[in-house]
Protein backbone atom coordinates (compact mmCIF):
# COMPACT_ATOMS: atom_id res chain seq x y z
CA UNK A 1 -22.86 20.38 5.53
CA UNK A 2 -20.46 19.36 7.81
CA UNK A 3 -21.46 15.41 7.69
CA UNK A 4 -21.04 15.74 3.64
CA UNK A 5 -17.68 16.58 4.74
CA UNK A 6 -17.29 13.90 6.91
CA UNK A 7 -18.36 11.49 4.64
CA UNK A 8 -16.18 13.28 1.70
CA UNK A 9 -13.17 12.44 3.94
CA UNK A 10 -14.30 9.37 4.46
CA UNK A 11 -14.66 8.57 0.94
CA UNK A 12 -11.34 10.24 0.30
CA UNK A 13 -9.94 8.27 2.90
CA UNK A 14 -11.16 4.64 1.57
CA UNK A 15 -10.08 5.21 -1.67
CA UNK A 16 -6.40 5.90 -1.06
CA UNK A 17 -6.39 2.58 1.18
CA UNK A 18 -8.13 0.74 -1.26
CA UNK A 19 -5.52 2.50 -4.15
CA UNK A 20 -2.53 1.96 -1.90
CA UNK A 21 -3.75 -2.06 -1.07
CA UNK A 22 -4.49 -2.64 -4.95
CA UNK A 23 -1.18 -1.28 -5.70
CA UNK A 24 0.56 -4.68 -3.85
CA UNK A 25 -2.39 -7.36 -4.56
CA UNK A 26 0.06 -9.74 -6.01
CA UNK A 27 0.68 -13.16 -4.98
CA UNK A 28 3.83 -13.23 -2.63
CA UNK A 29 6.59 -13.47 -2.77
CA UNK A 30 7.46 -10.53 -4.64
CA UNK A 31 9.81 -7.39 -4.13
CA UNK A 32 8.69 -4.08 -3.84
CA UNK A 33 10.20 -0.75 -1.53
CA UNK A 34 9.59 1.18 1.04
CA UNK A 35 7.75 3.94 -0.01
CA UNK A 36 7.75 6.13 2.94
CA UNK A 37 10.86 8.29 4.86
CA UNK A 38 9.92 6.71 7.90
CA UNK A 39 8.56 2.95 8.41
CA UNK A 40 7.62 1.08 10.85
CA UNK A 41 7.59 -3.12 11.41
CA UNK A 42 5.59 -4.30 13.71
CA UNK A 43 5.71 -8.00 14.74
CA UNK A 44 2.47 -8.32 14.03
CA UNK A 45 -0.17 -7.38 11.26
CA UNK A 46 -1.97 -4.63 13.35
CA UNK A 47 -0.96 -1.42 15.08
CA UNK A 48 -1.84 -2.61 18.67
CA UNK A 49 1.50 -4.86 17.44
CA UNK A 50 4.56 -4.25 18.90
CA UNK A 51 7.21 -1.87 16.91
CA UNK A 52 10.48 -4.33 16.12
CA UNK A 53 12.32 -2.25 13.53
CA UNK A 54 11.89 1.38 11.72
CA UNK A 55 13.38 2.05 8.66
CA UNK A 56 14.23 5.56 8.24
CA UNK A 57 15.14 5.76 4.30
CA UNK A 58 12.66 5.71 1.50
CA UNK A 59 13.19 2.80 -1.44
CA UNK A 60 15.03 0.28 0.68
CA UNK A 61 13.61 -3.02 -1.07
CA UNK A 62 11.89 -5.35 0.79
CA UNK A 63 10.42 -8.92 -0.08
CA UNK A 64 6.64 -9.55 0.63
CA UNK A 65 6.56 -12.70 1.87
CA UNK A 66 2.88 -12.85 2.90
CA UNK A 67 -0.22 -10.67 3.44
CA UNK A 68 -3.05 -10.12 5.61
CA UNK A 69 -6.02 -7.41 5.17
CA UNK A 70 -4.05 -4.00 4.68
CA UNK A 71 -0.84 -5.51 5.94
CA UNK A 72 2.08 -7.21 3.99
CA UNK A 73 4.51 -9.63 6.15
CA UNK A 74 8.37 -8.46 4.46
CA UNK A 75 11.44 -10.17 5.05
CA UNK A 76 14.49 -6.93 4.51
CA UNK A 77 17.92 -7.85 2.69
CA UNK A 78 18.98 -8.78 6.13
CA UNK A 79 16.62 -11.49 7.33
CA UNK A 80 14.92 -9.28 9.36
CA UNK A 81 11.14 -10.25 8.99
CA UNK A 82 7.89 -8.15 9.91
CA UNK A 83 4.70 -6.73 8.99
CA UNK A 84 4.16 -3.12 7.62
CA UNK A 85 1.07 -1.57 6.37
CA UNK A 86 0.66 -1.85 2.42
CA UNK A 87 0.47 2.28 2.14
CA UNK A 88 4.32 2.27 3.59
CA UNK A 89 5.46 0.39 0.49
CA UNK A 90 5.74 0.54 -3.19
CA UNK A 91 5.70 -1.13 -6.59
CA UNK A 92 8.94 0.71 -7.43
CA UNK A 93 11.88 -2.04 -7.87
CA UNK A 94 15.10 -1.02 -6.11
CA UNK A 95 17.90 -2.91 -5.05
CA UNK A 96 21.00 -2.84 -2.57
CA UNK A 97 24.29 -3.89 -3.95
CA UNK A 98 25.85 -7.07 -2.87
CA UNK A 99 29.05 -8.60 -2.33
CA UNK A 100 32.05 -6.06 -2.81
CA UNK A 101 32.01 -3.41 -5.58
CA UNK A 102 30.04 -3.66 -8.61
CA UNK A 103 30.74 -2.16 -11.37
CA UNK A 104 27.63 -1.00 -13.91
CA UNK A 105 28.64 -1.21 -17.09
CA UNK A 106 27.99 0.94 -20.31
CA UNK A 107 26.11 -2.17 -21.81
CA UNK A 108 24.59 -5.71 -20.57
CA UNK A 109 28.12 -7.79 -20.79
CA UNK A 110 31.41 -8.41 -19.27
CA UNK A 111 33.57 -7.22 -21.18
CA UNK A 112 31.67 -3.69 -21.27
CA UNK A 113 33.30 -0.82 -20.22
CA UNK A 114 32.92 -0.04 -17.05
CA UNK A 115 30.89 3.21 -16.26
CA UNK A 116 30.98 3.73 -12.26
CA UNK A 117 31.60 1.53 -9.41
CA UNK A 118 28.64 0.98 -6.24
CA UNK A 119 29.62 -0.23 -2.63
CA UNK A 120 28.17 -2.81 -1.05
CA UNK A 121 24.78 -1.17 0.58
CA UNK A 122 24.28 1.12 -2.38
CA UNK A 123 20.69 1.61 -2.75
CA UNK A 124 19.61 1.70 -6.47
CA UNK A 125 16.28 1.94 -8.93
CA UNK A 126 16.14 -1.07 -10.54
CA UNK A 127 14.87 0.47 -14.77
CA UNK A 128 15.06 -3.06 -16.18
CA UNK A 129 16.67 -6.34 -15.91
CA UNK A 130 16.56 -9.07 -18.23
CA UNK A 131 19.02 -12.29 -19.41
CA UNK A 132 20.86 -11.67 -16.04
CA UNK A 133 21.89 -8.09 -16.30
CA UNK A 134 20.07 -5.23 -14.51
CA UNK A 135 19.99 -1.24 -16.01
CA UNK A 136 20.07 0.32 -12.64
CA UNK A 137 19.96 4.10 -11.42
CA UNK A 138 21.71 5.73 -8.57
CA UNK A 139 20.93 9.16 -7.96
CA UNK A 140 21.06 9.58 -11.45
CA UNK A 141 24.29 7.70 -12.68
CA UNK A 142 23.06 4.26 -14.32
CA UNK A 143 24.64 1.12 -16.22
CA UNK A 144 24.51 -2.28 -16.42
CA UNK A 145 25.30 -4.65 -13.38
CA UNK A 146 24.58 -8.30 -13.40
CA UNK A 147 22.00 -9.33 -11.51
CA UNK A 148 23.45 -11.76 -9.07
CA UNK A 149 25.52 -9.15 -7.62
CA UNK A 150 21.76 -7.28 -6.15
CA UNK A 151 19.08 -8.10 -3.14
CA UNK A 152 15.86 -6.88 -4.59
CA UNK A 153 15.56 -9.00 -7.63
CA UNK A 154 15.00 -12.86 -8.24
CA UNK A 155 18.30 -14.23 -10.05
CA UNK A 156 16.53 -15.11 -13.30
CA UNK A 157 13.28 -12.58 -12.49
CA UNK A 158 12.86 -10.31 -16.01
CA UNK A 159 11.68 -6.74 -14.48
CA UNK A 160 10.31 -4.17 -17.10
């Protein structure tokens, strides 16, 4: 009994790795987040690497620049470069607001009115973005914000 537990565990165990690593297969480089409240980059793909950096706030995006086994090689808004295992991130799209205020609009142009204003740092969930305008969400108040003005999202990247 208690080795079919073990091996349940086990099981349990591989599956949410192999769920988790599935989740960020693409070919880099691609965006995703940080999925977890606490993160740690290592200099290295591997734990026995040494710690270089921990984020300590969920759905901060991050670029994958390369992977390795379990482990994806990100690059944050910043420069900063490092390896994290692929269970600390996420598929969900955010994005920090660049380059003074921007202000998200009620609809996808200019001349929109404008809706609310985001600092530079503002983390936000990216909902779409498409012919250079991103619908973006923070902590529940959205609009429209073009995309150049966001690290998290390729300048002419369609995310749906």
């Amino acid at each position: 009994m208690r080795l079919t537990g073990w091996m349940t565990g086990a099981a349990l165990a591989t599956l949410l790795t192999a769920g988790a690593a599935g989740a960020q297969t693409r070919k880099p480089p691609y965006f995703a987040s940080i999925a977890a409240s606490e993160a740690r980059m290592r200099t290295g793909p591997g734990r026995n690497f040494p710690v270089n950096w921990v984020y300590v706030r969920a759905d901060l995006p991050i670029r994958v620049i390369d992977i390795y086994r379990d482990w994806r090689k990100v690059e944050s808004s910043d420069g900063t470069q490092g390896w994290m295992q692929v269970g600390l991130l996420s598929d969900r799209r955010t994005a920090i607001v660049e380059n003074g205020i921007a202000e998200l609009r009620e609809q996808p142009r200019p001349s929109a009115r404008v809706a609310w204003r985001a600092a530079p740092g503002v983390v936000a969930r990216i909902r779409n973005c498409a012919r250079g305008w991103c619908l973006i969400d923070v902590q529940g108040r959205g609009g429209y914000v073009e995309q150049t003005r966001l690290w998290g999202v390729a300048p002419d990247e369609d995310v749906g």
